[in-house]
C-alpha atoms as a PDB file:
ATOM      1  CA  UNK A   1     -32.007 -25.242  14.702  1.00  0.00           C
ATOM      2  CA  UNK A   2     -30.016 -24.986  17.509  1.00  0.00           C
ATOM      3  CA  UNK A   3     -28.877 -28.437  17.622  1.00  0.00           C
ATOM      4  CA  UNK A   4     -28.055 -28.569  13.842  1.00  0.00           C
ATOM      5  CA  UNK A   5     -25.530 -25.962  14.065  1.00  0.00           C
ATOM      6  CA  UNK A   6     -21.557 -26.956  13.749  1.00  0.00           C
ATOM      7  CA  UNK A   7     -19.938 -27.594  17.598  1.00  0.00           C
ATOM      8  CA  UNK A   8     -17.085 -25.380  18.514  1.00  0.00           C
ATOM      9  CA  UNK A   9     -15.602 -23.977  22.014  1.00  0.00           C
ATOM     10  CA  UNK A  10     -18.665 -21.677  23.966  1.00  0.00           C
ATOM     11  CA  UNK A  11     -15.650 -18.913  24.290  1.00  0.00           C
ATOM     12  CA  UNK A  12     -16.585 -14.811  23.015  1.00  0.00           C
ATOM     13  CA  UNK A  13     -14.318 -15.621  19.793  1.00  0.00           C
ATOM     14  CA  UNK A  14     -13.347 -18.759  18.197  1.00  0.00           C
ATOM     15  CA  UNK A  15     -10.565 -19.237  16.040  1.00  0.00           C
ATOM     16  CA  UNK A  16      -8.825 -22.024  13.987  1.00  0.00           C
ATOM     17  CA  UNK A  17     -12.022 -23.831  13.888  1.00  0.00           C
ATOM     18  CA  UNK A  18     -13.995 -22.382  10.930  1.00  0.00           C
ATOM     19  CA  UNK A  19     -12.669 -22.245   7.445  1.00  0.00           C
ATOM     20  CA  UNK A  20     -13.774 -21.262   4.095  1.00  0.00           C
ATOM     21  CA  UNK A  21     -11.962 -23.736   1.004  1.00  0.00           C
ATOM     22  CA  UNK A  22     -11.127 -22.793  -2.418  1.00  0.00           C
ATOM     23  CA  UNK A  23     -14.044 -23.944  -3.859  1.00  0.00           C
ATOM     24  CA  UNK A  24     -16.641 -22.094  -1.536  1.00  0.00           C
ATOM     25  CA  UNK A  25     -17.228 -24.850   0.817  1.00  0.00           C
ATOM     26  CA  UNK A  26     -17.192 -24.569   4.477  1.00  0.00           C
ATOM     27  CA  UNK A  27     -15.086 -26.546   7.003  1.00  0.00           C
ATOM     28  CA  UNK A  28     -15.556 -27.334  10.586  1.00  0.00           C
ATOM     29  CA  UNK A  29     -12.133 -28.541  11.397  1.00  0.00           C
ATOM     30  CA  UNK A  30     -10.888 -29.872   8.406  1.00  0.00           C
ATOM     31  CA  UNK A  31     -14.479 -31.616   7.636  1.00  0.00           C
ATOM     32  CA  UNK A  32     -16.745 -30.310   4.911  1.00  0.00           C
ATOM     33  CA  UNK A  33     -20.360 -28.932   6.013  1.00  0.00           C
ATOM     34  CA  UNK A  34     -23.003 -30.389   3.829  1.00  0.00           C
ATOM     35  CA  UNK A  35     -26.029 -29.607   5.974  1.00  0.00           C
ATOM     36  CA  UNK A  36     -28.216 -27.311   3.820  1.00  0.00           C
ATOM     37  CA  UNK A  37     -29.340 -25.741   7.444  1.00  0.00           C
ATOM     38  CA  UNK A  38     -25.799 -24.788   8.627  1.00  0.00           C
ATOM     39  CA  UNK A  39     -24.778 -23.512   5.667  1.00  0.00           C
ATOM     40  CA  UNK A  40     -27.771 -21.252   5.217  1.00  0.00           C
ATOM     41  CA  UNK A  41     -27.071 -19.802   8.778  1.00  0.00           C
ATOM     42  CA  UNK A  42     -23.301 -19.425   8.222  1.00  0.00           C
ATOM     43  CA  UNK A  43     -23.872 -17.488   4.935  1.00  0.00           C
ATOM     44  CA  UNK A  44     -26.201 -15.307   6.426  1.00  0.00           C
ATOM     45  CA  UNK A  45     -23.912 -14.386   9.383  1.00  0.00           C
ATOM     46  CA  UNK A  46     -21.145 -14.584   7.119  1.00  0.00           C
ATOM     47  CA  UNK A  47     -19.624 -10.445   7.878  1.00  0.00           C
ATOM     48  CA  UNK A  48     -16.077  -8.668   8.338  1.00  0.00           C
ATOM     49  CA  UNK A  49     -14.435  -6.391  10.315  1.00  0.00           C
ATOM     50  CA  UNK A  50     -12.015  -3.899  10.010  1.00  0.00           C
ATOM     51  CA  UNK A  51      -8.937  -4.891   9.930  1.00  0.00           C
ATOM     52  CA  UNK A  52      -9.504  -7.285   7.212  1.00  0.00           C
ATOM     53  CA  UNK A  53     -10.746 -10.462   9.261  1.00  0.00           C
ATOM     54  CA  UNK A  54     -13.887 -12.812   8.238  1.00  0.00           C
ATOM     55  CA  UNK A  55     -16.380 -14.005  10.718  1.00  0.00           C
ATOM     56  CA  UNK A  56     -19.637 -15.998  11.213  1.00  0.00           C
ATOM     57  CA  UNK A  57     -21.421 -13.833  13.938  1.00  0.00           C
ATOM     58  CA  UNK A  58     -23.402 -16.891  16.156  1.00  0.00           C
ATOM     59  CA  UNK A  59     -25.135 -14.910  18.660  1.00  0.00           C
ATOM     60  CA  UNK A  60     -22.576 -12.928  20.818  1.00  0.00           C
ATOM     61  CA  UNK A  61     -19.918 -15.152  19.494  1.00  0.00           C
ATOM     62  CA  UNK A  62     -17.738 -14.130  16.908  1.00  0.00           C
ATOM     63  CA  UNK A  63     -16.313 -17.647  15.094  1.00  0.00           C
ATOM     64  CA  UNK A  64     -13.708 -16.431  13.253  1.00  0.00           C
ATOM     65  CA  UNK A  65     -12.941 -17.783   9.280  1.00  0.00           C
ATOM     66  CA  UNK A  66      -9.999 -19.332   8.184  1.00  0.00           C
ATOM     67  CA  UNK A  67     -10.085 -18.461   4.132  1.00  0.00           C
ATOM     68  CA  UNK A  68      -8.022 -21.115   1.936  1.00  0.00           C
ATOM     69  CA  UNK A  69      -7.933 -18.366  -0.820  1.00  0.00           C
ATOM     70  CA  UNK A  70     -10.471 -15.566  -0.394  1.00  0.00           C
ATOM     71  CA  UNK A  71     -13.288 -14.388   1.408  1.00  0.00           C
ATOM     72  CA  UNK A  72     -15.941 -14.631  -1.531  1.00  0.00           C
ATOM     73  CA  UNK A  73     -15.531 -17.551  -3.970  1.00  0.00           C
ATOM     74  CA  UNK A  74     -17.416 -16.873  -7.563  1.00  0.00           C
ATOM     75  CA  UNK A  75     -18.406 -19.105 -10.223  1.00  0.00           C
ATOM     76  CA  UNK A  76     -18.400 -17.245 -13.358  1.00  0.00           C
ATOM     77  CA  UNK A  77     -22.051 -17.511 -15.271  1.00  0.00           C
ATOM     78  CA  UNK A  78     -22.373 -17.798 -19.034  1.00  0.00           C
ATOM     79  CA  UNK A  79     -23.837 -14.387 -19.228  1.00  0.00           C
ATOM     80  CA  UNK A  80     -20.122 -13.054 -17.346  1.00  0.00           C
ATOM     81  CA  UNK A  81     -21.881 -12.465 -14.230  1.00  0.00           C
ATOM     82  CA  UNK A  82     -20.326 -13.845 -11.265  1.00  0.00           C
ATOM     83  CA  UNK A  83     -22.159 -15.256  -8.268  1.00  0.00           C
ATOM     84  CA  UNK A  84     -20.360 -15.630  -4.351  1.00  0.00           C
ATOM     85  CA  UNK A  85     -20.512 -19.602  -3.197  1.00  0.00           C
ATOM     86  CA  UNK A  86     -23.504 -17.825  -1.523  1.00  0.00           C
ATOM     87  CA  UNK A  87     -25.887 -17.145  -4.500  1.00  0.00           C
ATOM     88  CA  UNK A  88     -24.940 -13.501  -4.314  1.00  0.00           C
ATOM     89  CA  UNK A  89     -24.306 -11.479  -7.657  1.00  0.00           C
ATOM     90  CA  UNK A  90     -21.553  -9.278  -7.258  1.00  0.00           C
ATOM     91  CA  UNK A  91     -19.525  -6.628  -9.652  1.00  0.00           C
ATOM     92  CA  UNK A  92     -15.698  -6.936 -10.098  1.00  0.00           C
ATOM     93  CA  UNK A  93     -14.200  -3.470  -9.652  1.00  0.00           C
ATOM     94  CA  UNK A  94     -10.675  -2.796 -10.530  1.00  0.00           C
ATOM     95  CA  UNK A  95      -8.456  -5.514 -12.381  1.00  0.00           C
ATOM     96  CA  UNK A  96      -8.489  -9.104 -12.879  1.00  0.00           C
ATOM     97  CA  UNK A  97      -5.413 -10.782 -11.061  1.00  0.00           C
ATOM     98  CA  UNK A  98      -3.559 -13.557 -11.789  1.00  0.00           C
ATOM     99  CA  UNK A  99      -1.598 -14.726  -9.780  1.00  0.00           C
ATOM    100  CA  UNK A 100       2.024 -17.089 -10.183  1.00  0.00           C
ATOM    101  CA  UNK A 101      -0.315 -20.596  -9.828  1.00  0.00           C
ATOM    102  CA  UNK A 102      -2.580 -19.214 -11.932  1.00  0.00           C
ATOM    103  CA  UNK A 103      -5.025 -18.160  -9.585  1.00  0.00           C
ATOM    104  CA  UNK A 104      -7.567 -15.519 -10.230  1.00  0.00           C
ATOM    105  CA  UNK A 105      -8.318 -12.600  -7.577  1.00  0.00           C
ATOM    106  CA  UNK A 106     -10.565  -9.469  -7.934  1.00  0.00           C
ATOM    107  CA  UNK A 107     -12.647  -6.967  -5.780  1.00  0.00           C
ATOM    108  CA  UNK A 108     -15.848  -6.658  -6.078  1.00  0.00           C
ATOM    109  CA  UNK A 109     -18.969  -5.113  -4.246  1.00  0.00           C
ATOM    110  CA  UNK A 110     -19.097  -7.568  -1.638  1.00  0.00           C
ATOM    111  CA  UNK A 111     -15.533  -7.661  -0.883  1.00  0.00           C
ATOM    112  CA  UNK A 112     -12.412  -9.186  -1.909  1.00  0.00           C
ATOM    113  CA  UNK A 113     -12.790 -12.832  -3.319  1.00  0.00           C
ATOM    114  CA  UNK A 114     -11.230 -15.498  -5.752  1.00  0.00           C
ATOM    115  CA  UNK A 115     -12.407 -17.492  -8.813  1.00  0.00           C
ATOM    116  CA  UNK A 116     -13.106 -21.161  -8.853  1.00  0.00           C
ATOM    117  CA  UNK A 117     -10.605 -23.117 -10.279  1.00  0.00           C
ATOM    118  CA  UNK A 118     -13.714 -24.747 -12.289  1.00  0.00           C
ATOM    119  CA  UNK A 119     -14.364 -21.491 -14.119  1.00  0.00           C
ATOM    120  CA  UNK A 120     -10.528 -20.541 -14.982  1.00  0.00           C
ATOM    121  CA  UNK A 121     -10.916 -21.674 -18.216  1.00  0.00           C
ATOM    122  CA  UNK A 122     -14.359 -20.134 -19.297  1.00  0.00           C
ATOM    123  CA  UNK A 123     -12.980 -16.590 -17.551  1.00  0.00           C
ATOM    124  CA  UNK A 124      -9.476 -17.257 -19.814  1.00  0.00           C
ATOM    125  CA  UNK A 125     -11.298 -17.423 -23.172  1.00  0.00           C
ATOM    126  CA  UNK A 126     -12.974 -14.504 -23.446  1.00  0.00           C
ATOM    127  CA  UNK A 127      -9.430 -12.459 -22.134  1.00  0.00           C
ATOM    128  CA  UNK A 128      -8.638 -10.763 -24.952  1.00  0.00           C
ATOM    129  CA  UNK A 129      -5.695  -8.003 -25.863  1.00  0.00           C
ATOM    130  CA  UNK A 130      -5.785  -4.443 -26.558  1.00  0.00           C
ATOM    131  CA  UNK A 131      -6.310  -4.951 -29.945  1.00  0.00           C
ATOM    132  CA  UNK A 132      -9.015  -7.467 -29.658  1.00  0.00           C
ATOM    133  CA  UNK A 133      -7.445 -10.450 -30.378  1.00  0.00           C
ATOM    134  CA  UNK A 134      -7.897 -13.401 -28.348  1.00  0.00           C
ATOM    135  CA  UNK A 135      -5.533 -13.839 -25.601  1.00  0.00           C
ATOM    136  CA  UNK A 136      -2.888 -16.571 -26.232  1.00  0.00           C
ATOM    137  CA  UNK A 137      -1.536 -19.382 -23.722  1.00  0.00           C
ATOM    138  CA  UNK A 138       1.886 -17.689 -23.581  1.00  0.00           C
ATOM    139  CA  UNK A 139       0.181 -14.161 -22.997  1.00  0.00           C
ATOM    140  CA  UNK A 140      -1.358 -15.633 -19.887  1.00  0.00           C
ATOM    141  CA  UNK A 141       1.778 -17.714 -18.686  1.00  0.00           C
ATOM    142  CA  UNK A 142       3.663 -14.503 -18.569  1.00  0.00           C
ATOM    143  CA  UNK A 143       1.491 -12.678 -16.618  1.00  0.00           C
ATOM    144  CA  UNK A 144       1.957 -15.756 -14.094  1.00  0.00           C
ATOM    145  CA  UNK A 145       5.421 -15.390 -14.522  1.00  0.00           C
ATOM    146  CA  UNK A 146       5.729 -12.086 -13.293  1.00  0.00           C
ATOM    147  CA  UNK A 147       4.237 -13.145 -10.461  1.00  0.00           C
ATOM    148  CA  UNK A 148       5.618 -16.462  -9.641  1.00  0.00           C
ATOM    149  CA  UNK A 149       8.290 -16.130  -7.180  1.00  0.00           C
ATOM    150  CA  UNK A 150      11.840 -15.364  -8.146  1.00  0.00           C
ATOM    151  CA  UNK A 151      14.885 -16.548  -6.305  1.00  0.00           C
ATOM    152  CA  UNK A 152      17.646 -13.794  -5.664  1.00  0.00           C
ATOM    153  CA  UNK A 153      19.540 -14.859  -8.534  1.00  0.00           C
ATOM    154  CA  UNK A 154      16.886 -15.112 -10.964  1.00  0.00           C
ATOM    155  CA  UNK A 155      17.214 -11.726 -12.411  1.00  0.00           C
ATOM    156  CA  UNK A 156      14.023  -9.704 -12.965  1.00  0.00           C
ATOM    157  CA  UNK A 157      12.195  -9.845 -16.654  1.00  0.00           C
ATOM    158  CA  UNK A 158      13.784  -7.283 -19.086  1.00  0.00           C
ATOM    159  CA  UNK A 159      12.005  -3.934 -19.479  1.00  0.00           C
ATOM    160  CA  UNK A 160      11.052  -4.640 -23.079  1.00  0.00           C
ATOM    161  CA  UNK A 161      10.127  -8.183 -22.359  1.00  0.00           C
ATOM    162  CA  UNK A 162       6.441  -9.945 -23.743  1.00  0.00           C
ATOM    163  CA  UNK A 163       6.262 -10.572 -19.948  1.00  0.00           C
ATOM    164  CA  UNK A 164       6.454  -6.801 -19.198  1.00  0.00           C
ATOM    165  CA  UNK A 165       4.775  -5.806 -21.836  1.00  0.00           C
ATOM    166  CA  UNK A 166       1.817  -7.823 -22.350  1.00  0.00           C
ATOM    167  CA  UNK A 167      -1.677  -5.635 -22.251  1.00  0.00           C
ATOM    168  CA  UNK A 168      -5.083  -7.640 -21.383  1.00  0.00           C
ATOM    169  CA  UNK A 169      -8.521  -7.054 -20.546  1.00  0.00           C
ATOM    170  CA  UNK A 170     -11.767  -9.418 -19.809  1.00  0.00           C
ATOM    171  CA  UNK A 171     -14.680  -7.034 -20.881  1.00  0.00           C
ATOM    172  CA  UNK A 172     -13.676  -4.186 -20.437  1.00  0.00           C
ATOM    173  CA  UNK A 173     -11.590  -4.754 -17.152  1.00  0.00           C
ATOM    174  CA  UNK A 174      -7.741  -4.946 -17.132  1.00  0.00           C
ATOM    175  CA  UNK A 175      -5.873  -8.422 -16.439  1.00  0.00           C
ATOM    176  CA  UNK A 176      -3.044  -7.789 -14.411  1.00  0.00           C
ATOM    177  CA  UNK A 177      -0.419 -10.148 -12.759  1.00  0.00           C
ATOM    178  CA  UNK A 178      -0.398 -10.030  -9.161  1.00  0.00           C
ATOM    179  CA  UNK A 179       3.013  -9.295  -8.780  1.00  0.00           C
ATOM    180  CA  UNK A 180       5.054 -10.674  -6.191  1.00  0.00           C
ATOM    181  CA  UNK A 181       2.158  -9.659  -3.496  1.00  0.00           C
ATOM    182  CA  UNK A 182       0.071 -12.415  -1.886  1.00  0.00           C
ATOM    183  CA  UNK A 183      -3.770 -11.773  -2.479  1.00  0.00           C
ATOM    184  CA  UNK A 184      -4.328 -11.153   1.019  1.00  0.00           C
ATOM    185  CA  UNK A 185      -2.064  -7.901   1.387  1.00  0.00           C
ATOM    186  CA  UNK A 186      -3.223  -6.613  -1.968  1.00  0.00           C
ATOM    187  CA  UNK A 187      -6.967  -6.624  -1.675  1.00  0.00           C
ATOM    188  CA  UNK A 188      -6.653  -6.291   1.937  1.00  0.00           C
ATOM    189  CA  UNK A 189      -7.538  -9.421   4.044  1.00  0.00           C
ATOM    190  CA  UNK A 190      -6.525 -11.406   6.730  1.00  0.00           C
ATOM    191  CA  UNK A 191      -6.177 -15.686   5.715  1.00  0.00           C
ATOM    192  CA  UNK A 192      -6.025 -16.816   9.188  1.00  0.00           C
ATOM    193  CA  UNK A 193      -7.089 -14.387  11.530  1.00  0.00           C
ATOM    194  CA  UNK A 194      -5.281 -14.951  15.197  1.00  0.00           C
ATOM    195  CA  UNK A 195      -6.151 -13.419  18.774  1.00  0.00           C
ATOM    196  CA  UNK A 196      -4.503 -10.013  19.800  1.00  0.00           C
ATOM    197  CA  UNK A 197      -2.080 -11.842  22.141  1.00  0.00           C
ATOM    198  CA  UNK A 198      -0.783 -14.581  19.953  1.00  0.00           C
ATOM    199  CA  UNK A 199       3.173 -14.204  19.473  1.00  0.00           C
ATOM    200  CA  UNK A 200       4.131 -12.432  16.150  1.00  0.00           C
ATOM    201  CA  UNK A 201       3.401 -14.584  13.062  1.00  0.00           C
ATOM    202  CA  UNK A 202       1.726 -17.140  15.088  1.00  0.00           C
ATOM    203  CA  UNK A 203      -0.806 -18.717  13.794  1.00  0.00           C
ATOM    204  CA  UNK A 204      -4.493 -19.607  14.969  1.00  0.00           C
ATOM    205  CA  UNK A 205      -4.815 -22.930  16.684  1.00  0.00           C
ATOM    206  CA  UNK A 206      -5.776 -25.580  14.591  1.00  0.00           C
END
């Protein structure tokens, strides 16, 4: 196995190397890991610590994850049960977010993770509203507006607003915009994890 497994620097902790795309698929420097082999052994050592960073444990090395959206992507199953781009079921807890691009961010058992764009539209119909109607297109574009980014002279929506007032749920669990928070600092992850001594908001080498 040993000489199947993705090349990076023999250092105690990698970063900038290892990344984890919007669509579940792992990246070795910008190129897409097909081998069924590596990806079996970087799911399984797939782990987090702490503070909020994502790492594939390879031995004593910790080869730290670059995540393009979340930690856990899910494709959403007819029967509403999510699975992680690793086969794993997992529960949502909390809301639904939805974010300004129209992204879609929960928590769940396994951690924090994102939908795949894929499934947006399969998770979208069955959103319905408090009263059990169906959720309609402009119900779901202003949740994204509340969370799409505002320029200081854009004035905020008014209190009594359809964008501040709009109630939804996908069975059972609320369907909230994410606000003007990124994903990261509101379920509590790190994107691009960087070494203790890089300079404030440096990033990890790519």
């Amino acid at each position: 196995m040993e000489d199947k497994l993705p090349r990076w620097p023999n250092v105690p902790a990698c970063y900038g190397w290892l990344s984890l795309d919007a669509r579940g698929r792992w990246r070795l420097q910008d190129e897409t890991i097909s081998h069924p082999g590596m990806i079996a052994f970087l799911d399984a050592n797939y782990t987090c610590e702490a503070d909020g960073s994502w790492l594939v444990n390879n031995g004593p090395q910790r080869v730290y994850v670059r995540l393009d959206s979340a930690p856990w992507i899910l494709r959403l199953q007819p029967d509403h049960r999510f699975l992680t781009h690793s086969g794993r079921c997992v529960s949502p807890h909390g809301a639904i977010l939805l974010d300004g691009d129209g992204r879609v961010f929960m928590d769940t058992d396994a951690g924090p993770a994102a939908l795949d764009d894929r499934d947006l539209a399969m998770l979208f119909a069955d959103v319905r509203t408090t009263a059990g109607e169906s959720a309609s297109e402009s119900d779901l574009l202003a949740l994204m507006r509340q969370a799409g980014v505002r320029s200081e002279a854009t004035p905020p929506p008014a209190a009594d607003s359809a964008a501040a007032t709009v109630n939804l749920q996908w069975h059972g669990l609320p369907v909230l915009s994410l606000g003007h928070e990124h994903a990261a600092a509101r379920l509590g992850f790190i994107a691009n994890p960087a070494p203790a001594d890089a300079a404030p908001g440096q990033a990890a080498p790519s």
